[in-house]
Protein backbone atom coordinates (compact mmCIF):
# COMPACT_ATOMS: atom_id res chain seq x y z
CA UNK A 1 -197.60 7.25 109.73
CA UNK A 2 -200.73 8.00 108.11
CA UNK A 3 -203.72 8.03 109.50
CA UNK A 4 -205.86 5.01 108.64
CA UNK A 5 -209.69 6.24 107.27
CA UNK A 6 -212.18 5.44 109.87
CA UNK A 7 -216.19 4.95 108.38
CA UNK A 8 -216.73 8.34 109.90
CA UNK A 9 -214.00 9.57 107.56
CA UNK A 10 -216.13 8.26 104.62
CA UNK A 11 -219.62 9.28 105.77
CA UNK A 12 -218.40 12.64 106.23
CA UNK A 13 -217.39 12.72 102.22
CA UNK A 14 -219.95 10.91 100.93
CA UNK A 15 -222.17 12.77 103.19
CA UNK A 16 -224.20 9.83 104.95
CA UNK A 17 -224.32 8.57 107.91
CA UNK A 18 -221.78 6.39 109.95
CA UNK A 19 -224.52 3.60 110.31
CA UNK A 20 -225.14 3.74 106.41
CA UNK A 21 -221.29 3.25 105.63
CA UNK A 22 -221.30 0.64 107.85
CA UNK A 23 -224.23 -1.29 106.41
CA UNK A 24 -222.74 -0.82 102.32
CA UNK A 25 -218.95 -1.79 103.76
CA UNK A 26 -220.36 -4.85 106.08
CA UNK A 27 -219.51 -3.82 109.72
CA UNK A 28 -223.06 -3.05 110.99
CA UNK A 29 -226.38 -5.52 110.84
CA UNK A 30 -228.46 -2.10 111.02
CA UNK A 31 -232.02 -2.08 109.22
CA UNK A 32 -230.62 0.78 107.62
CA UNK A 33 -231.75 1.49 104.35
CA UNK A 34 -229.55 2.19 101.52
CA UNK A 35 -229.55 3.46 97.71
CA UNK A 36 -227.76 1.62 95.02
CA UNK A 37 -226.12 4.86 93.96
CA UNK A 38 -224.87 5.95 97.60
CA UNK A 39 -223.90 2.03 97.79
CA UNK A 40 -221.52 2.58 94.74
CA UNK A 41 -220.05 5.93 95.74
CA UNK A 42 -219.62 5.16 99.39
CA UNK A 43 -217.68 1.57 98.07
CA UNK A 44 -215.11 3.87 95.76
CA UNK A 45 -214.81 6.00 98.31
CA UNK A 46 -213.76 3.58 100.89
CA UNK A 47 -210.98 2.51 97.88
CA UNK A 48 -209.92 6.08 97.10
CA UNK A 49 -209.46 6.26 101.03
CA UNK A 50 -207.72 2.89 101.08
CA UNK A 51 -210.38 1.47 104.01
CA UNK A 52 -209.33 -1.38 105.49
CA UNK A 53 -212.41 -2.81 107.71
CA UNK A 54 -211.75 -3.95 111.25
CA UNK A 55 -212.48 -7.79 111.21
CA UNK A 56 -211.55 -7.67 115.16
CA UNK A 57 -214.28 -5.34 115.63
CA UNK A 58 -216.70 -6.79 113.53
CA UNK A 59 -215.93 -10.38 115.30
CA UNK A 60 -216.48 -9.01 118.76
CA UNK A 61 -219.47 -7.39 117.42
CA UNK A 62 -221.17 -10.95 116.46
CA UNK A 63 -220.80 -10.19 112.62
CA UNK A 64 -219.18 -12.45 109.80
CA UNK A 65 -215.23 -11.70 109.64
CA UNK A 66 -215.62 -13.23 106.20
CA UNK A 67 -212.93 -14.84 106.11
CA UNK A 68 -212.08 -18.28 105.56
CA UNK A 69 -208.90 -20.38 107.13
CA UNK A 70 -207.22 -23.18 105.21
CA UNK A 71 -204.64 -25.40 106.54
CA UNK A 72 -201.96 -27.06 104.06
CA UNK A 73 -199.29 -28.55 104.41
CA UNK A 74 -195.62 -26.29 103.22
CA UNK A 75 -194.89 -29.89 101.48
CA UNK A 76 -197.39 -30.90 99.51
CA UNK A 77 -197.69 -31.63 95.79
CA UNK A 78 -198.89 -29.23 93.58
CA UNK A 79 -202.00 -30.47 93.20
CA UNK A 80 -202.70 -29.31 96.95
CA UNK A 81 -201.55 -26.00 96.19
CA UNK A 82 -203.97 -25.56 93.01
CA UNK A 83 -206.64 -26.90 94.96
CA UNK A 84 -206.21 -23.88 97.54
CA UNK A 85 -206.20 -21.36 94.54
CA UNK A 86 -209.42 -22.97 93.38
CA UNK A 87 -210.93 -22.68 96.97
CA UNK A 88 -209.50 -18.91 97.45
CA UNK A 89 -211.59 -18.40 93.78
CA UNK A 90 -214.36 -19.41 94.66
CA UNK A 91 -215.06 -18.08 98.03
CA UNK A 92 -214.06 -14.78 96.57
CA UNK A 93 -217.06 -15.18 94.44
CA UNK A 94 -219.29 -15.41 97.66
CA UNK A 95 -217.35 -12.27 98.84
CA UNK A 96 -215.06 -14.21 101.73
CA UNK A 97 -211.44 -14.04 102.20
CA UNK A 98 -208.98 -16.29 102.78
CA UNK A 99 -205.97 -17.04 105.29
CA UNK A 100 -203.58 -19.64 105.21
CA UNK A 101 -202.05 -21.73 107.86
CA UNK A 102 -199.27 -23.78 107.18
CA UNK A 103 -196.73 -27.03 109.19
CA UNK A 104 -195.18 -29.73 107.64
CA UNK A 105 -195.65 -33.53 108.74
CA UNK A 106 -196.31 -32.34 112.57
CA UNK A 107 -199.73 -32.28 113.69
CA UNK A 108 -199.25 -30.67 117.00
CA UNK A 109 -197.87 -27.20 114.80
CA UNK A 110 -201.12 -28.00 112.32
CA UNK A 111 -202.85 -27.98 115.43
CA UNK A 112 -201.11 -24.49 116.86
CA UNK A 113 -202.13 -23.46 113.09
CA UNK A 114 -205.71 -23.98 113.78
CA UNK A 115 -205.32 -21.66 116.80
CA UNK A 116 -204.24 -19.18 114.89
CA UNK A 117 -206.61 -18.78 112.55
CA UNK A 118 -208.97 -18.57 114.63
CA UNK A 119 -207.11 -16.06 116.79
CA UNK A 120 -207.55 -13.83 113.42
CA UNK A 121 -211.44 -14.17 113.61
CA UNK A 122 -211.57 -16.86 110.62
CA UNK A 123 -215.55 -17.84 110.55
CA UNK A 124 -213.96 -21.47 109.67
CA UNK A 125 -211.31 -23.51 107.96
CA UNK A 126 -210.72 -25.83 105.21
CA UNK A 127 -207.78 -28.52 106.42
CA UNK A 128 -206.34 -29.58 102.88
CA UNK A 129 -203.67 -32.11 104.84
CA UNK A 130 -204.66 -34.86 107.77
CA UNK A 131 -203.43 -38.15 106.35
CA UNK A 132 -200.87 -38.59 108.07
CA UNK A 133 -198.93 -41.44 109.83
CA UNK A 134 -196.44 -40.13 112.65
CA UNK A 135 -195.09 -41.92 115.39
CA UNK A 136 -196.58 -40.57 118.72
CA UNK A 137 -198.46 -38.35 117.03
CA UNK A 138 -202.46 -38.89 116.54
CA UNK A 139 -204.99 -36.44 114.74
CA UNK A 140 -206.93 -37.20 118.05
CA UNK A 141 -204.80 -35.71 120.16
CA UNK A 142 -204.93 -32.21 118.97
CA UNK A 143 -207.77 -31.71 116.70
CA UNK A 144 -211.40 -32.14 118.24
CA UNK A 145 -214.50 -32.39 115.87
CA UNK A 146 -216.47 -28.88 115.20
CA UNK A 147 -218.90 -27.07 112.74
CA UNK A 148 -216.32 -24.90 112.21
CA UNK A 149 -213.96 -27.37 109.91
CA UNK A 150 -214.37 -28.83 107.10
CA UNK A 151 -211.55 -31.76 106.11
CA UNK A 152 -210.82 -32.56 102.46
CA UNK A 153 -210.08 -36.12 101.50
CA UNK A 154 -209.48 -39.09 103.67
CA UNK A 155 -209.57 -40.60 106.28
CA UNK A 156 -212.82 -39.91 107.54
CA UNK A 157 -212.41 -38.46 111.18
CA UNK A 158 -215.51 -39.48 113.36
CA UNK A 159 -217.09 -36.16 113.98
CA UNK A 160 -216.20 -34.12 110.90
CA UNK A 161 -217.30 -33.29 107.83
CA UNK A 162 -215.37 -34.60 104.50
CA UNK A 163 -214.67 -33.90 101.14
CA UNK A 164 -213.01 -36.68 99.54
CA UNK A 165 -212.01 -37.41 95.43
CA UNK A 166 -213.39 -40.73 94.82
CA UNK A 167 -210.54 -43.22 94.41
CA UNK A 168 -212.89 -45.77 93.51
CA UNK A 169 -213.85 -43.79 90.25
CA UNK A 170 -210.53 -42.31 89.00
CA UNK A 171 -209.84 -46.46 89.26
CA UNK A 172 -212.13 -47.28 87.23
CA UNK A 173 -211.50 -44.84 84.77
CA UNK A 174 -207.61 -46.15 84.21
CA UNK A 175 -208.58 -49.94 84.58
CA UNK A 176 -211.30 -48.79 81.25
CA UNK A 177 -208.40 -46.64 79.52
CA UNK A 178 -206.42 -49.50 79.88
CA UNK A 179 -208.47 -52.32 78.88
CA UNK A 180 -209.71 -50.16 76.29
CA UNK A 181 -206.12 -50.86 74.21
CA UNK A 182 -205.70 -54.47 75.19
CA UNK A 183 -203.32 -54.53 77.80
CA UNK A 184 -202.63 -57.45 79.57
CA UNK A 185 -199.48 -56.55 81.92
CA UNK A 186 -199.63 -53.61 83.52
CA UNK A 187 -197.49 -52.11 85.94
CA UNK A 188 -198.25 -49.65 89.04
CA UNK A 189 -194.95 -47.70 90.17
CA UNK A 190 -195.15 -46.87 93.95
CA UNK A 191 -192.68 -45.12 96.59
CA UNK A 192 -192.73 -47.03 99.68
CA UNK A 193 -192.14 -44.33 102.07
CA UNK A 194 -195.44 -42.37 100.37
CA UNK A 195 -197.28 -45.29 101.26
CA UNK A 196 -198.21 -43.96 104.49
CA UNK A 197 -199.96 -41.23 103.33
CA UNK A 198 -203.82 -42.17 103.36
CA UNK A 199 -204.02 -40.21 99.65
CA UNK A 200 -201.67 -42.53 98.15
CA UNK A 201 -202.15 -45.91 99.97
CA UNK A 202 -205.50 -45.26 98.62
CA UNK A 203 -205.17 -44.98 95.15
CA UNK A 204 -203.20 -48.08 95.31
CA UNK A 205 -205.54 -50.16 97.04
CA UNK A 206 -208.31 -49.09 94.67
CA UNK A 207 -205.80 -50.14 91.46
CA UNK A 208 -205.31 -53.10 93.53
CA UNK A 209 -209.00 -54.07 93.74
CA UNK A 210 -210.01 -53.22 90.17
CA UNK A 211 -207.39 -55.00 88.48
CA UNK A 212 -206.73 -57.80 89.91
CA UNK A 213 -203.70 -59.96 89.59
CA UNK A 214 -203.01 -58.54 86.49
CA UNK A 215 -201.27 -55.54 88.34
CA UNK A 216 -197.93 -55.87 89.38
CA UNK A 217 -197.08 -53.23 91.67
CA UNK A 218 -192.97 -52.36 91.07
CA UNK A 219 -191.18 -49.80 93.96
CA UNK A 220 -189.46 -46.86 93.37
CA UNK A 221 -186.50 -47.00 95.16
CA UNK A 222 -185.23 -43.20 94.61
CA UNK A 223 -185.55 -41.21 97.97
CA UNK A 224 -185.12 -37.91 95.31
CA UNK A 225 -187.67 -35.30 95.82
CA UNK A 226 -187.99 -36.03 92.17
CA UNK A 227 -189.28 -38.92 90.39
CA UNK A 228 -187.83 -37.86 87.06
CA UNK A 229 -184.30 -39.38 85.97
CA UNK A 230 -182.39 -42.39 87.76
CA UNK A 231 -185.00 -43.75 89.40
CA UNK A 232 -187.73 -43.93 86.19
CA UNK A 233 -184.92 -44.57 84.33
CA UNK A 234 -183.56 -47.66 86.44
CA UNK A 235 -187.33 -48.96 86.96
CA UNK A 236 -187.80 -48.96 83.07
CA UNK A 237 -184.53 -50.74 82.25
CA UNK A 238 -184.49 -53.39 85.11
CA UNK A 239 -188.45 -54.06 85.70
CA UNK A 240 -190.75 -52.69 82.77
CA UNK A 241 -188.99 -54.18 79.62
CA UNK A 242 -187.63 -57.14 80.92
CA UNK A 243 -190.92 -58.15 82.28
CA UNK A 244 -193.03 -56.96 78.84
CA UNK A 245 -195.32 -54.54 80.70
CA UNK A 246 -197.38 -52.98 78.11
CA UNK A 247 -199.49 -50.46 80.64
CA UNK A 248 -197.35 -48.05 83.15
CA UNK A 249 -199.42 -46.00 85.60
CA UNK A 250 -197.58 -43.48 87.89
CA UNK A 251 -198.05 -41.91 91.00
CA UNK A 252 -197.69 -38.45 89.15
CA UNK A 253 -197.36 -36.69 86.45
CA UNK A 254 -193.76 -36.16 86.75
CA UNK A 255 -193.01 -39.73 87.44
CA UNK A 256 -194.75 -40.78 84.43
CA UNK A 257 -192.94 -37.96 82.42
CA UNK A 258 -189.83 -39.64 83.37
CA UNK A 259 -191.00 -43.29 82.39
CA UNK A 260 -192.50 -42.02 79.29
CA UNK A 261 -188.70 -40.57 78.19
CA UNK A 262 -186.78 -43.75 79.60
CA UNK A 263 -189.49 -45.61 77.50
CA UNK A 264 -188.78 -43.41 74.45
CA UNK A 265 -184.64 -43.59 74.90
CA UNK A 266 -185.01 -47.41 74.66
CA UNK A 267 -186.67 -47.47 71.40
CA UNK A 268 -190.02 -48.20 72.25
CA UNK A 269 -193.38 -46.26 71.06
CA UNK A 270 -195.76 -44.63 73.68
CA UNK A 271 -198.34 -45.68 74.04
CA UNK A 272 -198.07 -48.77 71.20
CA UNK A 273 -195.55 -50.78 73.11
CA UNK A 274 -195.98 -49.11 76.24
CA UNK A 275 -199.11 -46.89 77.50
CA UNK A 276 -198.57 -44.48 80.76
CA UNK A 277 -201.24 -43.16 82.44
CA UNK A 278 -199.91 -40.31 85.53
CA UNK A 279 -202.06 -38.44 88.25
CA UNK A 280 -202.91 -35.13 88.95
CA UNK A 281 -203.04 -33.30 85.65
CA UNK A 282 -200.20 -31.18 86.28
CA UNK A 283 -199.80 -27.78 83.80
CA UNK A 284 -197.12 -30.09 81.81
CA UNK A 285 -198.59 -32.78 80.81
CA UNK A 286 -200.30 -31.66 77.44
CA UNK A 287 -196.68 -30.68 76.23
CA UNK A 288 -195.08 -33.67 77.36
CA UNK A 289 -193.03 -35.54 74.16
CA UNK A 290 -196.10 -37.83 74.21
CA UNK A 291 -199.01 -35.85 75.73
CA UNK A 292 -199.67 -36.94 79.08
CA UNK A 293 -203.18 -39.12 79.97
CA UNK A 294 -203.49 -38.16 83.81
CA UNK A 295 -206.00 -38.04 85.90
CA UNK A 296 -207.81 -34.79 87.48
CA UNK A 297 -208.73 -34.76 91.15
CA UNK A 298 -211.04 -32.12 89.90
CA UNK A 299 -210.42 -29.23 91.87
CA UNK A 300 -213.01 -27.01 90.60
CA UNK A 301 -215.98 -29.28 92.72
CA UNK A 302 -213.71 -30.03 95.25
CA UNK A 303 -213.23 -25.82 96.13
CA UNK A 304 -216.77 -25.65 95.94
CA UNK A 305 -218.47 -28.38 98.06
CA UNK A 306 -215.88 -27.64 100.39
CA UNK A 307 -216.33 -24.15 100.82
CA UNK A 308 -220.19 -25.06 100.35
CA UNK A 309 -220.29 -27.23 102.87
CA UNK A 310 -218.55 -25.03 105.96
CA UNK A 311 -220.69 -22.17 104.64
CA UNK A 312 -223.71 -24.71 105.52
CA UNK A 313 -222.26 -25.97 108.62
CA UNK A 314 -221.71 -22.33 109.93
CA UNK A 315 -225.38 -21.40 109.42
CA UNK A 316 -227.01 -24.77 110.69
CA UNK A 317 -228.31 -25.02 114.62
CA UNK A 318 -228.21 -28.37 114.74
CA UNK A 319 -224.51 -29.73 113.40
CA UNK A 320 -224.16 -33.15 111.83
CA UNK A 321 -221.23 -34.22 109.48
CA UNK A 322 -221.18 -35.19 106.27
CA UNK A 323 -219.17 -37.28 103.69
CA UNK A 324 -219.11 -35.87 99.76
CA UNK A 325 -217.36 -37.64 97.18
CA UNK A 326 -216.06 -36.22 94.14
CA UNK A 327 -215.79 -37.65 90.90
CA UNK A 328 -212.09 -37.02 89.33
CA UNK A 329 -211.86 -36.58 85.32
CA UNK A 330 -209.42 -39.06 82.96
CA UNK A 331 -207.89 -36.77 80.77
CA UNK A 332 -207.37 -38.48 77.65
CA UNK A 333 -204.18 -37.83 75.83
CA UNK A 334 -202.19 -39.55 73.11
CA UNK A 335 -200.34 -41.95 75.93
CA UNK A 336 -203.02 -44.15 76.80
């Protein structure tokens, strides 16, 4: 096996001290003064040498592991799993790490999760997935509040700090899409066993609220992991034409892909006859037969107040919680 380079391996090529490697390469706190050049020659040494820095070590030492812990869950949409690209991007940016920790709908193995990450030296974590509702099972019991997490979206958790995409606005934004074209009937296709999940409930209520009677909410009743095909399909024929909706919004993207083309087999023009609006802003939608109008949880200031926000928590002496909400975006296509 070969030997793995040590920082006295580098100083002695570079020809510096051990305490100066360790200040340019981030395992020492040392007063140590450095120059930019022996900065940028020990750094491509350490690469030539393939240096891998001992976050153990630097942990026990009191340093910054630099590393941050998110927790997702192995089934959520793809919106989730952007959302931990855009928080990997932009800690990388402020030179952090990060580690994932993953369960699915079992908050006593999200909680073992947590454990481990922290196990690794993680200086905190970013829990992308707490809304749920499981018999015997309470956030509660396993999760206690600490500076060193940082939830995103809802519920808010006495205790910790939040991150949430403001269902409130992305309402408003379809109920003015909407209006903006004169529709009068508008349907909202749900999944009743998704209604549990905070996320969704959510955006339902908000629809709700903002428009009124004039919102007929119509179930899905395909238990498919997909949305597309029979069930859109069925839900157009029996529910949307007979009743004259003239406004469709979806749950997702891909459920409004499939009511778009079930609209579109039966003759009728998107969005003329029939606009759909979907959620999430999935990579497909701007190639969809009629381009998608969705909206964008907005990701981008999502990542960043979150990762913003432990980084702030982390530093502070005195810890007190916070709420941030996040605008989303209406993306405007040619369906709505």
């Amino acid at each position: 096996m070969t030997k793995k380079a040590t920082l006295t391996d580098i100083a002695r090529v570079v020809g510096v001290s051990r305490a100066a490697v360790g200040k340019v390469l981030g395992t020492s706190n040392s007063n140590i003064r450095v120059s930019e050049e022996k900065c940028k020659l020990i750094r491509k040494v350490a690469r030539e040498m393939n240096y891998v820095p001992n976050v153990v070590a630097r942990v026990l030492a009191g340093q910054s592991a630099k590393m941050i812990g998110i927790l997702v869950d192995t089934g959520a949409p793809a919106v989730v799993n952007r959302r931990v690209r855009k928080i990997e991007r932009y800690a990388g940016t402020l030179g952090y790490r990060v580690l994932v920790g993953e369960a699915h709908d079992n908050i006593e193995q999200f909680a073992k999760s947590l454990q481990h990450l922290r196990q690794y030296g993680v200086d905190g974590v970013i829990c992308l997935s707490h809304d749920y509702n499981i018999p015997n099972q309470t956030f509660e019991q396993y999760f206690e509040p600490s500076k060193d997490i940082v939830m995103v979206g809802g519920p808010v958790r006495n205790g910790f700090s939040h991150v949430i995409p403001d269902m409130t606005n992305a309402a408003d934004q379809i109920y003015n899409c909407i209006k903006a074209r004169g529709c009068r009937r508008v349907a909202m296709i749900t999944r009743k066993t998704e209604e549990a999940y905070y996320s969704i409930s959510m955006r339902s209520a908000e629809l709700k609220n903002k428009f009124g009677d004039s919102l007929i909410a119509l179930e899905l009743q395909s238990e498919s992991t997909s949305d597309r095909g029979e069930g859109s399909a069925r839900i157009v024929k029996e529910k949307v034409l007979p009743q004259n909706f003239d406004a469709v919004i979806c749950r997702t993207d891909i459920m409004a892909l499939g009511v778009e083309s079930a609209l579109l087999a039966a003759g009728k023009r998107v969005p003329e006859d029939v606009a759909v609006i979907g959620f999430d802003n999935d990579d497909f939608t701007p190639y969809a037969a009629v381009p998608l109008t969705t909206i964008d949880q907005n990701n981008d200031d999502v990542a960043k107040e979150a990762v913003d926000m432990l980084l702030k928590q982390l530093s502070c002496k005195d810890f007190e919680p916070e709420v941030k909400y996040v605008n989303p975006k209406l993306i405007k296509r040619e369906s709505c």
